[in-house]
Protein backbone atom coordinates (compact mmCIF):
# COMPACT_ATOMS: atom_id res chain seq x y z
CA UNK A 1 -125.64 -165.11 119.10
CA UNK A 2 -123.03 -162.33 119.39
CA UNK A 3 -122.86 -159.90 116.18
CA UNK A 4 -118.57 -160.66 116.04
CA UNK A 5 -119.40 -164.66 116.67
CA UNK A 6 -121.88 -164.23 113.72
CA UNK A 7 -119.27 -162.46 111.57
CA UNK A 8 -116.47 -165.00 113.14
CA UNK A 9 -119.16 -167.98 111.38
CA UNK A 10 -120.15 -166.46 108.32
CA UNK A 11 -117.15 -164.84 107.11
CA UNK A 12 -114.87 -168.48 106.03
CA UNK A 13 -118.15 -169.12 104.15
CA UNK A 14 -118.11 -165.94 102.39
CA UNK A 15 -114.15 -166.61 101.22
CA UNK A 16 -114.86 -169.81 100.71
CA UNK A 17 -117.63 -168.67 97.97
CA UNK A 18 -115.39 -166.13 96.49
CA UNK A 19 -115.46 -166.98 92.86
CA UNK A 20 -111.53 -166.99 92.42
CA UNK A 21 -111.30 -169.52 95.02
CA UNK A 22 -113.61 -171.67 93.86
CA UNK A 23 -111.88 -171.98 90.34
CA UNK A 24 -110.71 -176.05 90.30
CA UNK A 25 -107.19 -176.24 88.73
CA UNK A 26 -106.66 -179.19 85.84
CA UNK A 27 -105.14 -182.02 86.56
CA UNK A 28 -101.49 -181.87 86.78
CA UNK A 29 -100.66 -184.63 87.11
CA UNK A 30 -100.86 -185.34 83.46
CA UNK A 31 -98.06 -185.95 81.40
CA UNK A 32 -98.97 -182.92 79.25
CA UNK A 33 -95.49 -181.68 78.41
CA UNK A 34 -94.94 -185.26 76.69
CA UNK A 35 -95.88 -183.38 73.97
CA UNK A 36 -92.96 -180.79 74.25
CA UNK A 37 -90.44 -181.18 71.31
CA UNK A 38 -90.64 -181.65 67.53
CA UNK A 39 -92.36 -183.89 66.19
CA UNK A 40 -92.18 -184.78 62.50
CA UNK A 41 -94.91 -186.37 60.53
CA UNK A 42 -93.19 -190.20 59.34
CA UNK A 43 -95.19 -190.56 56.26
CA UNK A 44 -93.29 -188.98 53.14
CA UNK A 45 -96.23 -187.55 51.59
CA UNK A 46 -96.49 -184.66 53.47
CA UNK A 47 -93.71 -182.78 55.19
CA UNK A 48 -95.97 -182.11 58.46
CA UNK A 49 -94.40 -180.72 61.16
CA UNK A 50 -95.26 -179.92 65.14
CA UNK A 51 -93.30 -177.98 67.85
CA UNK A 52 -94.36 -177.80 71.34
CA UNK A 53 -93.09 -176.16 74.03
CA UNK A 54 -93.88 -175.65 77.84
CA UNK A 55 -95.47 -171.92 78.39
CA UNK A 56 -94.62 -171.30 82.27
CA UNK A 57 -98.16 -171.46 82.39
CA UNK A 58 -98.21 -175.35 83.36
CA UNK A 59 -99.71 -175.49 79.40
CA UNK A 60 -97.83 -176.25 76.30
CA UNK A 61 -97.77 -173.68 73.37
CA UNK A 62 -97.21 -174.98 69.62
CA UNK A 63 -97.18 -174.63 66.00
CA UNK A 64 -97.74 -177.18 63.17
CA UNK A 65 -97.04 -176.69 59.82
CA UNK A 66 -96.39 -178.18 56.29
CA UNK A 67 -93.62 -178.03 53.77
CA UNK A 68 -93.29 -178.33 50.56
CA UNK A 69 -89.96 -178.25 49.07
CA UNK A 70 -88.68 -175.18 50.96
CA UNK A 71 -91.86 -173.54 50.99
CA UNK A 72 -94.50 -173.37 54.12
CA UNK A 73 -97.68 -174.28 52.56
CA UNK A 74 -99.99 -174.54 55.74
CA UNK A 75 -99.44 -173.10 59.61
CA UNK A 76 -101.22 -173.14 62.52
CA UNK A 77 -101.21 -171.51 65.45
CA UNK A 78 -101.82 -174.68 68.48
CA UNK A 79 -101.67 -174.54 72.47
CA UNK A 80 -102.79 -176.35 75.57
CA UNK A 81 -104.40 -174.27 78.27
CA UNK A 82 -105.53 -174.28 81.47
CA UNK A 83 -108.99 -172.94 81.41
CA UNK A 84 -111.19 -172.83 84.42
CA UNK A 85 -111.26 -176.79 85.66
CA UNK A 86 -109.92 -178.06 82.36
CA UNK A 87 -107.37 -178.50 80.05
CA UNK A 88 -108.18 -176.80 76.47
CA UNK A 89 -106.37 -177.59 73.41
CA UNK A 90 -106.90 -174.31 70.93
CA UNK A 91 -106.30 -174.56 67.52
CA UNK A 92 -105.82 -171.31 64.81
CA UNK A 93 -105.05 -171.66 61.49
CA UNK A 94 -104.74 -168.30 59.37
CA UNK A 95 -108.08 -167.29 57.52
CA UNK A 96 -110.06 -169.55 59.08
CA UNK A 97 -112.83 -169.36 61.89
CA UNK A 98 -112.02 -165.58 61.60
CA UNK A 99 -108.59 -166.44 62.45
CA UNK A 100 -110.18 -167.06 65.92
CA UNK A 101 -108.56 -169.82 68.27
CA UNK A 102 -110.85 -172.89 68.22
CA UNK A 103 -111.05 -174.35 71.80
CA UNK A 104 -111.30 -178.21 71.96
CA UNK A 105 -111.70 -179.73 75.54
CA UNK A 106 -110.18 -182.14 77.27
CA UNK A 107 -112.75 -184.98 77.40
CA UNK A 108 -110.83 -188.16 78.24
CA UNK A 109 -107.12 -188.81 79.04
CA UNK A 110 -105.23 -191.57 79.65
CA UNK A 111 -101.14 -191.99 80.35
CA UNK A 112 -100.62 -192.49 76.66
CA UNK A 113 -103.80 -190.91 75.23
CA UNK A 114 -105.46 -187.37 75.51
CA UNK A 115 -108.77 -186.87 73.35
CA UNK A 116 -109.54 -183.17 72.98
CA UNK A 117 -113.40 -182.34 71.53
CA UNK A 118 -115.50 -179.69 70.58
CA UNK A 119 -118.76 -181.23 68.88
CA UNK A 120 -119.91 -177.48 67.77
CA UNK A 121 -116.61 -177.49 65.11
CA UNK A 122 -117.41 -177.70 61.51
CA UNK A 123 -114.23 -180.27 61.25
CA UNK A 124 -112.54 -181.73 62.79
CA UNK A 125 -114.50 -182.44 66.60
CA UNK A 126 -111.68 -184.53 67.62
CA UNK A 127 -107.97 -184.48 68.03
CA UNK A 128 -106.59 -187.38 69.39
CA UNK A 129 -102.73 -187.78 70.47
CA UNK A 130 -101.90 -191.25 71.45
CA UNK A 131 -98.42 -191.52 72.51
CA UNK A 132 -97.19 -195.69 71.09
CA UNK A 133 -93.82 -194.63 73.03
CA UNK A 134 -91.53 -192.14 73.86
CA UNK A 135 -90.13 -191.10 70.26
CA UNK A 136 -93.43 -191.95 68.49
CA UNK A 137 -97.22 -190.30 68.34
CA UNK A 138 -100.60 -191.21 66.40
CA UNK A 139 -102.63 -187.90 65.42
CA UNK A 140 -106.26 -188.36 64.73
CA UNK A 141 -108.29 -185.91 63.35
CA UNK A 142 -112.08 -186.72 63.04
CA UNK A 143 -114.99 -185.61 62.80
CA UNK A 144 -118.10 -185.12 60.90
CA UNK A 145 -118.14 -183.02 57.42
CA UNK A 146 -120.59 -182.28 54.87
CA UNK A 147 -122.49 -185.09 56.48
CA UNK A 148 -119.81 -187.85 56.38
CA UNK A 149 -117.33 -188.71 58.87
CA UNK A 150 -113.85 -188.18 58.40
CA UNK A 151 -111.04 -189.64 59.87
CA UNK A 152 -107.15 -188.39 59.15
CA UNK A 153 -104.00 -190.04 60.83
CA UNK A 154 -100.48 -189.05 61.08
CA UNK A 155 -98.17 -190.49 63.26
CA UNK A 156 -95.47 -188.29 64.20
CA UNK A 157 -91.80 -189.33 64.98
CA UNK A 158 -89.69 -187.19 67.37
CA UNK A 159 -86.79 -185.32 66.41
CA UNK A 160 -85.83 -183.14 69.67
């Protein structure tokens, strides 16, 4: 075989190996940015707040936090990321984990569900978002801790 027929065969495969090529996009297709709004915990006992909003990124960046009278008493820093074939959900709350983001992976999703998981997390391993409609979400937060498991809900009404 010619030297330029050999180079003519081998050099697609060569692209074609090129690590930055061979990166798999998420899915999506996903109805991600369902997420995008405020959302507003429906339960009076705690004044728990999230906001979501699209990044330009095809990902969703956010921020939850609690309220107590006028005062913030708990903030975290949230997104949803594309990271190498997957969608990651990263969590960082202030002096925590270093005040490191905490990636949780997209394990299963659904049209009305997305479970995000990282099993390595002290707690929680889970978050859940389980859209009942349009205007209305179920959080779940669970997990082991301590050696029991742990389970928190909040269902979350939309306000924009």
């Amino acid at each position: 075989m010619k030297t330029w027929a050999l180079g003519l065969f081998l050099f697609p495969i060569l692209f074609a190996c090129n690590s930055e090529n061979s990166v798999i996009a998420p899915d999506t297709s996903l109805p991600i940015d369902r997420l995008s709004g405020t959302w507003e915990d429906v339960e009076a006992h705690e004044h728990f707040i999230e906001q979501w909003n699209q990044n330009g990124k095809g990902g969703l960046n956010g921020k939850g936090f609690v309220l107590s009278g006028n005062d913030t008493v708990f903030i975290e820093q949230l997104s949803i990321e594309a990271l190498d074939s997957n969608w990651v959900y990263f969590a960082n709350v202030n002096r925590r984990n270093q005040s490191t983001k905490v990636p949780f992976k997209l394990v299963k999703a659904e049209e009305n569900k997305f479970i995000f998981e990282n099993k390595d997390h002290d707690f929680p391993q889970r978050i859940i978002y389980e859209f009942k409609n349009d205007s209305l979400i179920e959080q779940l937060i669970e997990g082991e801790e301590n050696g029991n498991y742990r389970r928190r809900k909040v269902t979350f009404k939309r306000k924009s």
